[in-house]
PDB file of N, CA and C in Angstrom:
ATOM      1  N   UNK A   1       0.818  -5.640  29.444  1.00  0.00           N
ATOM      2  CA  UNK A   1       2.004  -6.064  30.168  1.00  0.00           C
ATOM      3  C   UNK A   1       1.575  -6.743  31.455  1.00  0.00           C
ATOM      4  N   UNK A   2       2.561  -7.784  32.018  1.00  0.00           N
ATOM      5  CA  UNK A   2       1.921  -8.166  33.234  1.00  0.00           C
ATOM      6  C   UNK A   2       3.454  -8.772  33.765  1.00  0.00           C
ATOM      7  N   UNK A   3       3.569  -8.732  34.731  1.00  0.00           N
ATOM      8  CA  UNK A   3       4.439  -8.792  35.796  1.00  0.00           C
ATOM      9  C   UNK A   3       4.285 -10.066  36.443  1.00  0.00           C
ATOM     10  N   UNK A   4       5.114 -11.650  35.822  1.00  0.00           N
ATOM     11  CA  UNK A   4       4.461 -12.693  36.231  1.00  0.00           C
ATOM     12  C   UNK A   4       5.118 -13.066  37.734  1.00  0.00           C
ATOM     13  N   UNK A   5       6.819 -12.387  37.511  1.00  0.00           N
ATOM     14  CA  UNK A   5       7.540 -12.925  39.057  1.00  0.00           C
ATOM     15  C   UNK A   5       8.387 -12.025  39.260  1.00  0.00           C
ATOM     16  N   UNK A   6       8.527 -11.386  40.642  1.00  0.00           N
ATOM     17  CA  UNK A   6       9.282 -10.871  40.970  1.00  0.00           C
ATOM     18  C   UNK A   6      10.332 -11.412  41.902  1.00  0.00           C
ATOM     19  N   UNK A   7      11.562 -11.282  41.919  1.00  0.00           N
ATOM     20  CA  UNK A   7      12.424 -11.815  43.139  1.00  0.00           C
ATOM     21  C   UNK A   7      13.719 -10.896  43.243  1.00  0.00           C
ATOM     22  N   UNK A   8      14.798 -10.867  43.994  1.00  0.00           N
ATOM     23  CA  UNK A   8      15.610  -9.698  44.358  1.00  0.00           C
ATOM     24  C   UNK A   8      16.494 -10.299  42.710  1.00  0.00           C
ATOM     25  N   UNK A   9      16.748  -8.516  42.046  1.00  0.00           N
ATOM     26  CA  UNK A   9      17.865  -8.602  40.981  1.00  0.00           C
ATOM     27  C   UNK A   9      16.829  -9.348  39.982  1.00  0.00           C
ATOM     28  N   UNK A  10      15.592  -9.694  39.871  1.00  0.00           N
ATOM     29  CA  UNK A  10      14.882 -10.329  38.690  1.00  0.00           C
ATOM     30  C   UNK A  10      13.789 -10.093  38.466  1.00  0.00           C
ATOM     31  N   UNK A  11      13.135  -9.924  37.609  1.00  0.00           N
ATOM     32  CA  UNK A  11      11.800  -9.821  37.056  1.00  0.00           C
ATOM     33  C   UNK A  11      11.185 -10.470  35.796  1.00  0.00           C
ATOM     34  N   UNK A  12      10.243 -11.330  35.734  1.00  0.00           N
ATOM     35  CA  UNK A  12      10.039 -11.745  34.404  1.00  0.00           C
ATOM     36  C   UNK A  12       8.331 -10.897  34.141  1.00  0.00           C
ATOM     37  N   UNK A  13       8.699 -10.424  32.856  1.00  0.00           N
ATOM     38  CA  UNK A  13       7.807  -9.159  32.039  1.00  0.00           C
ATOM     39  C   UNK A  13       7.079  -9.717  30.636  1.00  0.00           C
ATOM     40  N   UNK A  14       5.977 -10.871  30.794  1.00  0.00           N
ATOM     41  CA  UNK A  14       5.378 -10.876  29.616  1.00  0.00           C
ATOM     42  C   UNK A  14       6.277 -12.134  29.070  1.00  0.00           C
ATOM     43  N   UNK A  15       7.050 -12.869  29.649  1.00  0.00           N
ATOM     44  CA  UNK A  15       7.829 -14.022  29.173  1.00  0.00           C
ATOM     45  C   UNK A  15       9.425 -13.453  29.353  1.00  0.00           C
ATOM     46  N   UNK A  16       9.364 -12.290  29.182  1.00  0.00           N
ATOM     47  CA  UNK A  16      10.710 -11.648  29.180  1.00  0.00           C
ATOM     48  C   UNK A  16      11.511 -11.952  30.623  1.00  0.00           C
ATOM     49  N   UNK A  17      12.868 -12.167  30.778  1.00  0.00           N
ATOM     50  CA  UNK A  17      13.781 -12.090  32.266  1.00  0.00           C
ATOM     51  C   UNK A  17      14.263 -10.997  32.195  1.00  0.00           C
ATOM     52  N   UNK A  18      14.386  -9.692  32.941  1.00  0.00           N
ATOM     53  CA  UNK A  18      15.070  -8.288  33.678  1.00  0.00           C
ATOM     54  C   UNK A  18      16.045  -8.704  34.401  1.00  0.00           C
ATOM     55  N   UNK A  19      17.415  -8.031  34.453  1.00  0.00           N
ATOM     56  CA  UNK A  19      18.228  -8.161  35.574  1.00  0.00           C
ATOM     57  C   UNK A  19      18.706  -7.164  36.202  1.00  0.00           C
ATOM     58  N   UNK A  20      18.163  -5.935  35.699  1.00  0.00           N
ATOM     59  CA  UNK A  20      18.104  -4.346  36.226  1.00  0.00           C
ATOM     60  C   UNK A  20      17.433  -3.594  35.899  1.00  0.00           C
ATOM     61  N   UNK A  21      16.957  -3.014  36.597  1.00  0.00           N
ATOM     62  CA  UNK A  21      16.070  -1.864  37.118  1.00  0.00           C
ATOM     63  C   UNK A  21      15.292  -1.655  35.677  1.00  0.00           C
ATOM     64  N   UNK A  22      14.360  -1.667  35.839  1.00  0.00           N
ATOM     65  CA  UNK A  22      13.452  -0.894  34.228  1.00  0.00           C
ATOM     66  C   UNK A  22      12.377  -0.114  34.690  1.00  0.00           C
ATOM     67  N   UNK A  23      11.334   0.099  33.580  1.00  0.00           N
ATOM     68  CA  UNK A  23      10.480   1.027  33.335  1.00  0.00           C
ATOM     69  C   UNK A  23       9.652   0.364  32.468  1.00  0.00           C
ATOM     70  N   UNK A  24       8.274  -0.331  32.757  1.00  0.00           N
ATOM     71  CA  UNK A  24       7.085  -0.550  32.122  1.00  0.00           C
ATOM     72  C   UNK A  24       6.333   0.463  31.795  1.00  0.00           C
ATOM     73  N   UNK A  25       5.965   0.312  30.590  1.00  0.00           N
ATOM     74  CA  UNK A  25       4.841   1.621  29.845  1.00  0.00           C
ATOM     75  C   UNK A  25       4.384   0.617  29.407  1.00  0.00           C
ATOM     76  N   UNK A  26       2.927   1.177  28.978  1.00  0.00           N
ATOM     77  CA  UNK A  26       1.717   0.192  28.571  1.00  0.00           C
ATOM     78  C   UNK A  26       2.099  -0.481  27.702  1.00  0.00           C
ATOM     79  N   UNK A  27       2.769   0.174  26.641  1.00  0.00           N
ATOM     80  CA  UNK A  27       3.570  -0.348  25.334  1.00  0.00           C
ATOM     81  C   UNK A  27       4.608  -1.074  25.349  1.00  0.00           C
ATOM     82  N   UNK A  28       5.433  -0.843  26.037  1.00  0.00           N
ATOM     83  CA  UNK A  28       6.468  -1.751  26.172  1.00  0.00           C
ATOM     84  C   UNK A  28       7.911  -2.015  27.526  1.00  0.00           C
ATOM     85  N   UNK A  29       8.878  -1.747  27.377  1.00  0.00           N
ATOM     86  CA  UNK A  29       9.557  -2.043  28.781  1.00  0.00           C
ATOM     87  C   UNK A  29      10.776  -1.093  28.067  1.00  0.00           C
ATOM     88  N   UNK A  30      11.666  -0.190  29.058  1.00  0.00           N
ATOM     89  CA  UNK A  30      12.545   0.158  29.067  1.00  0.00           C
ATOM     90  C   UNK A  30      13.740  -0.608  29.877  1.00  0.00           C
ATOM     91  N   UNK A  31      14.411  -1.328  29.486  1.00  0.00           N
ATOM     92  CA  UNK A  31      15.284  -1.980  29.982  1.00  0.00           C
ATOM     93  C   UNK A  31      16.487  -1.246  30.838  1.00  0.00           C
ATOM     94  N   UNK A  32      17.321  -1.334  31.803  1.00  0.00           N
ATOM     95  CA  UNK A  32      18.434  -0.726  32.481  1.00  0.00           C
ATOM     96  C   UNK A  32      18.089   0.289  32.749  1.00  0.00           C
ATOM     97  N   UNK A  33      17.403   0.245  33.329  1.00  0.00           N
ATOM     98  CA  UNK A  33      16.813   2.309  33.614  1.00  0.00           C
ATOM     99  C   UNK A  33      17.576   2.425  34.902  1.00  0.00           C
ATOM    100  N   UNK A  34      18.260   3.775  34.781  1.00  0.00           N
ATOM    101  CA  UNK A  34      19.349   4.404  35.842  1.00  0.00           C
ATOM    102  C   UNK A  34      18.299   5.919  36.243  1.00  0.00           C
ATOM    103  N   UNK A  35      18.430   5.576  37.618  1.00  0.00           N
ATOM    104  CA  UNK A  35      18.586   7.392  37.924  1.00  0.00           C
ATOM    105  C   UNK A  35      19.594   8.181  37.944  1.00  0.00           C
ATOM    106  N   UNK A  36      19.180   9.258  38.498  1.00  0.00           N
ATOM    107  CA  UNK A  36      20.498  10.821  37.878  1.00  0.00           C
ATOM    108  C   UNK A  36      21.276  10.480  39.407  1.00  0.00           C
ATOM    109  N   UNK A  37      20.076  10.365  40.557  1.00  0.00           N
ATOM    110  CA  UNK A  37      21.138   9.914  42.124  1.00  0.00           C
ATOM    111  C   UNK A  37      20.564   8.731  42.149  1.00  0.00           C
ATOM    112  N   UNK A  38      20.680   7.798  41.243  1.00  0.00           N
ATOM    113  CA  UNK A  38      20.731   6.796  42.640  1.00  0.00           C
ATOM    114  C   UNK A  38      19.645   5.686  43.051  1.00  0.00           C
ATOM    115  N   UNK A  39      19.481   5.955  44.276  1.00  0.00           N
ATOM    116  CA  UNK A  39      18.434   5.591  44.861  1.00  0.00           C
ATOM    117  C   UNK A  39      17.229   6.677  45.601  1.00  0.00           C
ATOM    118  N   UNK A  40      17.818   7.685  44.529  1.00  0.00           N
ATOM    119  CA  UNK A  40      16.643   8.895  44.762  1.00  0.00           C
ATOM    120  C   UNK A  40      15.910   9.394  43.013  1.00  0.00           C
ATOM    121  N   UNK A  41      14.751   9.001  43.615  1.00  0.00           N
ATOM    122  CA  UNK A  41      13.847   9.030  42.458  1.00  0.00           C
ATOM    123  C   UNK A  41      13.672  10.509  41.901  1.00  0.00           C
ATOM    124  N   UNK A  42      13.724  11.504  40.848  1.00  0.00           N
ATOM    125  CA  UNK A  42      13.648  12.512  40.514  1.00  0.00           C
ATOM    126  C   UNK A  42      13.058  13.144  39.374  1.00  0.00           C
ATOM    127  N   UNK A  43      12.052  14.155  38.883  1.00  0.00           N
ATOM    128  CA  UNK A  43      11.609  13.917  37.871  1.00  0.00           C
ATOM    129  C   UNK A  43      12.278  13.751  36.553  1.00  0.00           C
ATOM    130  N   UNK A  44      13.291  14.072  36.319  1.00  0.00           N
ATOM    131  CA  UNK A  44      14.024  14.293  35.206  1.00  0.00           C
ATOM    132  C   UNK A  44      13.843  12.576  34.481  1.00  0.00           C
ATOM    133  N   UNK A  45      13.988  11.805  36.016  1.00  0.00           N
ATOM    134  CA  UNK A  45      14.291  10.311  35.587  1.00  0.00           C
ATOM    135  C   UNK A  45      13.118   9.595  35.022  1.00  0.00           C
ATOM    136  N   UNK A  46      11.898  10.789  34.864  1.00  0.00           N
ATOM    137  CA  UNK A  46      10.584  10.183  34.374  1.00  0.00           C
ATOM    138  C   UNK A  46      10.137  10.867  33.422  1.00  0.00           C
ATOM    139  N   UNK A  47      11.037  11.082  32.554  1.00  0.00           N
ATOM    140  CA  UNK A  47      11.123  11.956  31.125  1.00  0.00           C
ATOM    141  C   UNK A  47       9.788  10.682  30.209  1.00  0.00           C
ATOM    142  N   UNK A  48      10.149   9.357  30.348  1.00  0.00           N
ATOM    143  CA  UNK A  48       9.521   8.541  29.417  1.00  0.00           C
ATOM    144  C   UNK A  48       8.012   8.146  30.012  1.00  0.00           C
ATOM    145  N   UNK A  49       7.852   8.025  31.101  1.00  0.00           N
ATOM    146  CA  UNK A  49       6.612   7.764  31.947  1.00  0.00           C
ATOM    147  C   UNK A  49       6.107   8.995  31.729  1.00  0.00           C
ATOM    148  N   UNK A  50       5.950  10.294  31.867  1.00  0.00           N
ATOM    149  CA  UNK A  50       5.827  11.050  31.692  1.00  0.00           C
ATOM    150  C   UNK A  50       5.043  11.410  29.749  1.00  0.00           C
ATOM    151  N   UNK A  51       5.735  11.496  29.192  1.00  0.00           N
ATOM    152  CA  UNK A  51       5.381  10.835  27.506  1.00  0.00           C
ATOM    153  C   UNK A  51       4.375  10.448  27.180  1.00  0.00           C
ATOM    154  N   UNK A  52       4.412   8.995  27.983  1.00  0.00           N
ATOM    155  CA  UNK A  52       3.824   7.690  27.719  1.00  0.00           C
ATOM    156  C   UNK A  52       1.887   8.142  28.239  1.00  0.00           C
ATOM    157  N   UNK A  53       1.841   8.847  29.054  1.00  0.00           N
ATOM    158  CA  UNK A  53       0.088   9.729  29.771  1.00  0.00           C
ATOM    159  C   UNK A  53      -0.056   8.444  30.328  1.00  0.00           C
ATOM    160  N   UNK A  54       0.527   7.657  31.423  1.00  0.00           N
ATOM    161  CA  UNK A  54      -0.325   6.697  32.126  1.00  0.00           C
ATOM    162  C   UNK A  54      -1.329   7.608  33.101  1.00  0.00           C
ATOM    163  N   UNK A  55      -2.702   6.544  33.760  1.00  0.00           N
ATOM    164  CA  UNK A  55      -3.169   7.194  35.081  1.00  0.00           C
ATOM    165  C   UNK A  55      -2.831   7.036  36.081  1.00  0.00           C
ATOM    166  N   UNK A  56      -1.829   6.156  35.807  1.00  0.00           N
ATOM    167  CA  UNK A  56      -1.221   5.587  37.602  1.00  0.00           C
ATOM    168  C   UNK A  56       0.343   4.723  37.222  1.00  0.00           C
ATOM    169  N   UNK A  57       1.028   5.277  38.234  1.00  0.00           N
ATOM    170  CA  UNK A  57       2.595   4.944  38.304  1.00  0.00           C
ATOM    171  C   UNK A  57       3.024   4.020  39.329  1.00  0.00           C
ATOM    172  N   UNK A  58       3.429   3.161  39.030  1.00  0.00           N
ATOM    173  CA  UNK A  58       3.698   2.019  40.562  1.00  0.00           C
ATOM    174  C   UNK A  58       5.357   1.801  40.754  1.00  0.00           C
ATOM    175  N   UNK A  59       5.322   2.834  41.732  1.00  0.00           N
ATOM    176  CA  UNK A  59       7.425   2.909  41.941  1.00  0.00           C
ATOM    177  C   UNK A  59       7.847   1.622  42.830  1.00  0.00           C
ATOM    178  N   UNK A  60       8.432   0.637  42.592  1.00  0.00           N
ATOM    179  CA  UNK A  60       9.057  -0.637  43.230  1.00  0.00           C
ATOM    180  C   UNK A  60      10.138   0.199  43.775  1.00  0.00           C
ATOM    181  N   UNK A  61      10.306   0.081  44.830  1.00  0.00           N
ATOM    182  CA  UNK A  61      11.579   0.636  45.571  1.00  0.00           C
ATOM    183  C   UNK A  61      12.421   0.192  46.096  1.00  0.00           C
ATOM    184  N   UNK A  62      12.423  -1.073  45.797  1.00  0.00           N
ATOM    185  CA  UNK A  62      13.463  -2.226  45.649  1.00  0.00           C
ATOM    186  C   UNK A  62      12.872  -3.945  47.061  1.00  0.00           C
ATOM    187  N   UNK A  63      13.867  -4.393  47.522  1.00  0.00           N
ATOM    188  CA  UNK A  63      13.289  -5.413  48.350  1.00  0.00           C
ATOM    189  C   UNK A  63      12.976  -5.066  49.540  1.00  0.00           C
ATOM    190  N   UNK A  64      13.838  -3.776  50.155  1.00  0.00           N
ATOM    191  CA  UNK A  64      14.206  -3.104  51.451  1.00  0.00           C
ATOM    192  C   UNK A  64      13.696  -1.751  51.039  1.00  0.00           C
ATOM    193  N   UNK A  65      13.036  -1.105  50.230  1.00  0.00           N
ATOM    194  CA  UNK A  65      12.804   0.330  50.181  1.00  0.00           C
ATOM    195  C   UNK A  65      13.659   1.452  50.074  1.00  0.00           C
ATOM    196  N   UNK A  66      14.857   0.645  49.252  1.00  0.00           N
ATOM    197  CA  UNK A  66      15.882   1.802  49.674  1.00  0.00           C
ATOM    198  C   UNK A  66      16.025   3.126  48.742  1.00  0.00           C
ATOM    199  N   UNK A  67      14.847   2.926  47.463  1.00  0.00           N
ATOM    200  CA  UNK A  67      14.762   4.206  46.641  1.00  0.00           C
ATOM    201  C   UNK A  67      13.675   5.159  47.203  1.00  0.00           C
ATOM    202  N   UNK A  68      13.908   6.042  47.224  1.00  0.00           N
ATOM    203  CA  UNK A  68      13.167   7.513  47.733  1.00  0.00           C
ATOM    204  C   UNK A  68      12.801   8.313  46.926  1.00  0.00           C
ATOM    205  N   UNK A  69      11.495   8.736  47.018  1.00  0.00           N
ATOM    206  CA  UNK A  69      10.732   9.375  46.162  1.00  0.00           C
ATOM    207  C   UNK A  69      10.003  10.312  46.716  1.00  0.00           C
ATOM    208  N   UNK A  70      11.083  11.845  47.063  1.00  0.00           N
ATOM    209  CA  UNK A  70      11.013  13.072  47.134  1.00  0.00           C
ATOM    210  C   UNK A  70       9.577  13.462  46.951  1.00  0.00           C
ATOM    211  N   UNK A  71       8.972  14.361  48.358  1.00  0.00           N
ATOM    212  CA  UNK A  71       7.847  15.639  47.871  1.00  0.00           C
ATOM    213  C   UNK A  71       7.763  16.187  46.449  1.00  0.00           C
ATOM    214  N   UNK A  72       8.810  16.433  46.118  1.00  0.00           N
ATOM    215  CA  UNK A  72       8.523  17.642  45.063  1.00  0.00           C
ATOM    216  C   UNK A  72       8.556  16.027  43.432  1.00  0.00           C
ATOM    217  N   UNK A  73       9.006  15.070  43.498  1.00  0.00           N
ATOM    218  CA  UNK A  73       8.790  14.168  42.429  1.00  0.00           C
ATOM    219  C   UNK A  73       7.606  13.449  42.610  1.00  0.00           C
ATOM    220  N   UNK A  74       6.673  13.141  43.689  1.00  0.00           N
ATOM    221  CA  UNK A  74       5.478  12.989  43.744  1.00  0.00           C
ATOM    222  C   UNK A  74       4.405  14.237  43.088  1.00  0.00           C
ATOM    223  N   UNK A  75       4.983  15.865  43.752  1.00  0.00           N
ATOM    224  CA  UNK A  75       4.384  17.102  43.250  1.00  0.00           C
ATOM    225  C   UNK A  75       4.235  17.088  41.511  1.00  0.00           C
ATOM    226  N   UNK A  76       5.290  16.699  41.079  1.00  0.00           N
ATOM    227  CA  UNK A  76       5.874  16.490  39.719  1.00  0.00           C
ATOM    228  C   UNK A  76       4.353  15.908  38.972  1.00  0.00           C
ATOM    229  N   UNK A  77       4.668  14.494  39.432  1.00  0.00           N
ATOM    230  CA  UNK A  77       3.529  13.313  38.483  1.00  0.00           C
ATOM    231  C   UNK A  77       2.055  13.782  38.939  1.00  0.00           C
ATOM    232  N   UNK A  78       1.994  14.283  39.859  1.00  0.00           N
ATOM    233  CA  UNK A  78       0.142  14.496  40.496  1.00  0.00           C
ATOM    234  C   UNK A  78       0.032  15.516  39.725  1.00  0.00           C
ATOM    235  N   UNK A  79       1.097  16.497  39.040  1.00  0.00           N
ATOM    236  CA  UNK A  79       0.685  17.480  38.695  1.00  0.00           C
ATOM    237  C   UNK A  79       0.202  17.331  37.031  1.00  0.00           C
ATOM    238  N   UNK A  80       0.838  16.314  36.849  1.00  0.00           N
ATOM    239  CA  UNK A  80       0.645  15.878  35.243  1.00  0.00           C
ATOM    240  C   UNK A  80      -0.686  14.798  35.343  1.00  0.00           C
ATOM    241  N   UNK A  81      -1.223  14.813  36.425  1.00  0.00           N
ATOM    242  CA  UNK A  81      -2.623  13.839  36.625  1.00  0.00           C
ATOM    243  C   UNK A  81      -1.911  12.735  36.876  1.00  0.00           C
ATOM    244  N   UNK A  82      -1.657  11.850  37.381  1.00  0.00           N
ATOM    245  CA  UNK A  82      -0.440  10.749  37.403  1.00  0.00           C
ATOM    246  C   UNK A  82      -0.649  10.543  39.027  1.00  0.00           C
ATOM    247  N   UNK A  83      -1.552   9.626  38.973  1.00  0.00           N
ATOM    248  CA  UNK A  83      -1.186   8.708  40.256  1.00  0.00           C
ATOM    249  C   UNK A  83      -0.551   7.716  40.493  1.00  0.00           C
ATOM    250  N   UNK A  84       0.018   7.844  41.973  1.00  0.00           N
ATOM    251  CA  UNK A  84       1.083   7.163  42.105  1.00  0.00           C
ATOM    252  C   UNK A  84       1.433   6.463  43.840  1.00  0.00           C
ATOM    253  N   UNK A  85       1.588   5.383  43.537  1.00  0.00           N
ATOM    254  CA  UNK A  85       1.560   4.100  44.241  1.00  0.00           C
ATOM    255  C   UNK A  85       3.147   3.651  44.663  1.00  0.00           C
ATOM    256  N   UNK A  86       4.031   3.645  45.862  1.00  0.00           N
ATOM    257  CA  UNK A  86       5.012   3.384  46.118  1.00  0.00           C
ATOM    258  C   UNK A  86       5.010   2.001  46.793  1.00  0.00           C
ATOM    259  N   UNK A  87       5.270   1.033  46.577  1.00  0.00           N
ATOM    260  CA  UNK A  87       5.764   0.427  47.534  1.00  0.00           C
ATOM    261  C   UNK A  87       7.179  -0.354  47.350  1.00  0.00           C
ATOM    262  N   UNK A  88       7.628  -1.188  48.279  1.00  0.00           N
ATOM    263  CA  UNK A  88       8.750  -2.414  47.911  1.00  0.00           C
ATOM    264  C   UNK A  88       8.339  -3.260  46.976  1.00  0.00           C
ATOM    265  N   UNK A  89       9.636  -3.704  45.819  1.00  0.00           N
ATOM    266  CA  UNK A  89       9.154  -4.161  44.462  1.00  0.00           C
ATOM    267  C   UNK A  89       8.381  -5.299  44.172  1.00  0.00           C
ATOM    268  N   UNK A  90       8.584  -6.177  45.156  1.00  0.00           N
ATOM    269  CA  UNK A  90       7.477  -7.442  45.533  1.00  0.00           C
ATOM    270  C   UNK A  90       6.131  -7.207  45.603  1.00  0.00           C
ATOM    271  N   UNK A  91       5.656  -5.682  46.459  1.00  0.00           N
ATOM    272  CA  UNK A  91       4.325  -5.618  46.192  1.00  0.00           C
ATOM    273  C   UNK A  91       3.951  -4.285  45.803  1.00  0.00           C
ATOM    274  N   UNK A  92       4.873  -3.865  44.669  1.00  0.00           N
ATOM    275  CA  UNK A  92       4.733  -2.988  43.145  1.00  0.00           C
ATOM    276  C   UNK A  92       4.051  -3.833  42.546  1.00  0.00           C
ATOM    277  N   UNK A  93       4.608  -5.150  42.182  1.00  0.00           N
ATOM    278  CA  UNK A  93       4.435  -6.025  40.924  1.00  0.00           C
ATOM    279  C   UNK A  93       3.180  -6.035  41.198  1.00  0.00           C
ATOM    280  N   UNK A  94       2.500  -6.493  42.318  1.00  0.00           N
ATOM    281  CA  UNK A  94       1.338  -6.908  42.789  1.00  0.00           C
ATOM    282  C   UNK A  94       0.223  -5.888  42.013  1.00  0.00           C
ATOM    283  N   UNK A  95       0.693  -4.659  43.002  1.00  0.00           N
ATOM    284  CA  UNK A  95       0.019  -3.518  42.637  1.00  0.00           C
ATOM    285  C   UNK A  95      -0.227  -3.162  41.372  1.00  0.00           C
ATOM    286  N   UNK A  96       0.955  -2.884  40.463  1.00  0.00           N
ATOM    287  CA  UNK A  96       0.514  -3.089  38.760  1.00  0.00           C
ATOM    288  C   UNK A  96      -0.274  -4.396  38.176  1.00  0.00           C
ATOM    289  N   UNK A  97       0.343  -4.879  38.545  1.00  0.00           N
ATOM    290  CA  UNK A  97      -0.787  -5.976  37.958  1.00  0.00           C
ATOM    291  C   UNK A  97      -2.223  -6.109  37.977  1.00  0.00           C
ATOM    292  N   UNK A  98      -2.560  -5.742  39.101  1.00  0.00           N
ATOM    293  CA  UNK A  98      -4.192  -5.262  39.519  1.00  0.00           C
ATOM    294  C   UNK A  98      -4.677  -3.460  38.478  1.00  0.00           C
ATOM    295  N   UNK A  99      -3.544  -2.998  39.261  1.00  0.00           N
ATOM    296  CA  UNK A  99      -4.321  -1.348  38.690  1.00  0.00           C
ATOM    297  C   UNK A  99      -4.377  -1.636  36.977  1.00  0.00           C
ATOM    298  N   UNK A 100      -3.556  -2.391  36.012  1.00  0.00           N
ATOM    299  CA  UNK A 100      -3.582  -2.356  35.050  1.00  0.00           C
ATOM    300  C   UNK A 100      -4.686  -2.931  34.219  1.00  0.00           C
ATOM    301  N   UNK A 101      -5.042  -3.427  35.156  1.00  0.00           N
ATOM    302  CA  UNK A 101      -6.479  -4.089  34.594  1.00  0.00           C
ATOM    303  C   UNK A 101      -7.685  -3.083  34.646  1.00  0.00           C
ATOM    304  N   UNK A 102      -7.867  -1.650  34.983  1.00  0.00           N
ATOM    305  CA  UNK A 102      -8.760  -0.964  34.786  1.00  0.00           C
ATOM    306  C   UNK A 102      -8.035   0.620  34.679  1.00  0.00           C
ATOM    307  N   UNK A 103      -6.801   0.402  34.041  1.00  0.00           N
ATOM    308  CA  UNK A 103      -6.132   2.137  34.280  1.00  0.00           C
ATOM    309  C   UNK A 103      -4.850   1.633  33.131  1.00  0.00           C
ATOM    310  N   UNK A 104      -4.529   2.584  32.700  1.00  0.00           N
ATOM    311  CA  UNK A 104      -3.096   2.852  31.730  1.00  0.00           C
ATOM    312  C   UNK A 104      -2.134   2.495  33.096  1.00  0.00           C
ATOM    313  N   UNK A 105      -1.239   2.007  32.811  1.00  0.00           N
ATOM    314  CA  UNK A 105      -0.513   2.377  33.958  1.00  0.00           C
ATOM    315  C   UNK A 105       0.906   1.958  33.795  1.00  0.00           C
ATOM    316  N   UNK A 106       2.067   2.435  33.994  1.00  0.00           N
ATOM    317  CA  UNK A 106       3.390   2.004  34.090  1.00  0.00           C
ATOM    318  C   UNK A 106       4.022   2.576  35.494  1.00  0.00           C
ATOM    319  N   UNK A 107       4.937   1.168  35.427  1.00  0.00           N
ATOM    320  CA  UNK A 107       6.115   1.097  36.797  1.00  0.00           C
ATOM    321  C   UNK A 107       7.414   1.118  36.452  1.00  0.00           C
ATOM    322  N   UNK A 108       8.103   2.034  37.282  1.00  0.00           N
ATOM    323  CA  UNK A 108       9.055   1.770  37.979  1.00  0.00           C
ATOM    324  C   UNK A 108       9.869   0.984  38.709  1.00  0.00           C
ATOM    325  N   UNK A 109      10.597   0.215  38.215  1.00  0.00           N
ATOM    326  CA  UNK A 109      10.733  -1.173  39.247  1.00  0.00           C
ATOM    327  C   UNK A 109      12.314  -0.932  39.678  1.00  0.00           C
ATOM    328  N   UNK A 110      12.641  -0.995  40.612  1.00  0.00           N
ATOM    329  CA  UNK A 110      14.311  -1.348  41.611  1.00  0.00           C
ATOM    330  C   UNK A 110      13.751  -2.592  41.865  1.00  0.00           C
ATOM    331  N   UNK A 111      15.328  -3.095  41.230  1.00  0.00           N
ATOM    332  CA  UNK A 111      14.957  -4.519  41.227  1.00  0.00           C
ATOM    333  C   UNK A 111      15.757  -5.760  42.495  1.00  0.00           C
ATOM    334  N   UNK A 112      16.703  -4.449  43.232  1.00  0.00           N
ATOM    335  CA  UNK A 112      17.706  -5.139  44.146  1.00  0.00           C
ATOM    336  C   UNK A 112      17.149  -4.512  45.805  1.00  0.00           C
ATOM    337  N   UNK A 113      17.835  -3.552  45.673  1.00  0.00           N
ATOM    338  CA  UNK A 113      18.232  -3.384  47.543  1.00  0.00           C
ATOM    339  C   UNK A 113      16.666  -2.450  47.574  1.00  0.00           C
TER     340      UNK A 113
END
């Protein structure tokens, strides 16, 4: 998978266009991915990342950072071996794109605020 452009509300994935929020796994893309709150990241909402055994997770937290990713949902993924990389979704993309070239790895992407 590779992450060719990111911009607010868009993502193109491998040729593919996104217009909300997803979930890259090595294998493939979960399209419309919702959390349980929101703009608060939680483990429940990483039932499929989770599954999937990446070594590293790259949470896009939108253009402004406005998704939050709780102590205890960081506690969550470190505990399943699962490292994990937060930043704003502009330089998520970045970040996956690099780590994937020597690690399993799937993101998290907020694709707006």
């Amino acid at each position: 998978m590779n992450i060719e452009r990111y911009s607010f509300g868009r993502v193109v994935v491998d040729g593919r266009i996104y217009v909300a929020d997803l979930i890259i796994l090595p294998e493939r893309v979960i399209p419309d991915w919702r959390r349980k709150e929101g703009h608060r990241l939680l483990p429940e909402d990483l039932a499929a990342v989770v599954a999937a055994a990446p070594q590293a997770l790259v949470v896009g937290t939108g253009r402004w950072g406005m998704v939050k990713v709780p102590p205890e949902t960081l506690a969550f993924l470190e505990s399943r071996g699962i490292e994990v990389h937060i930043a704003p979704s502009g330089r998520a993309a970045e970040t996956f794109n690099r780590l994937q070239e020597t690690k399993r790895t799937a993101a998290c992407l907020h694709l707006t605020c």
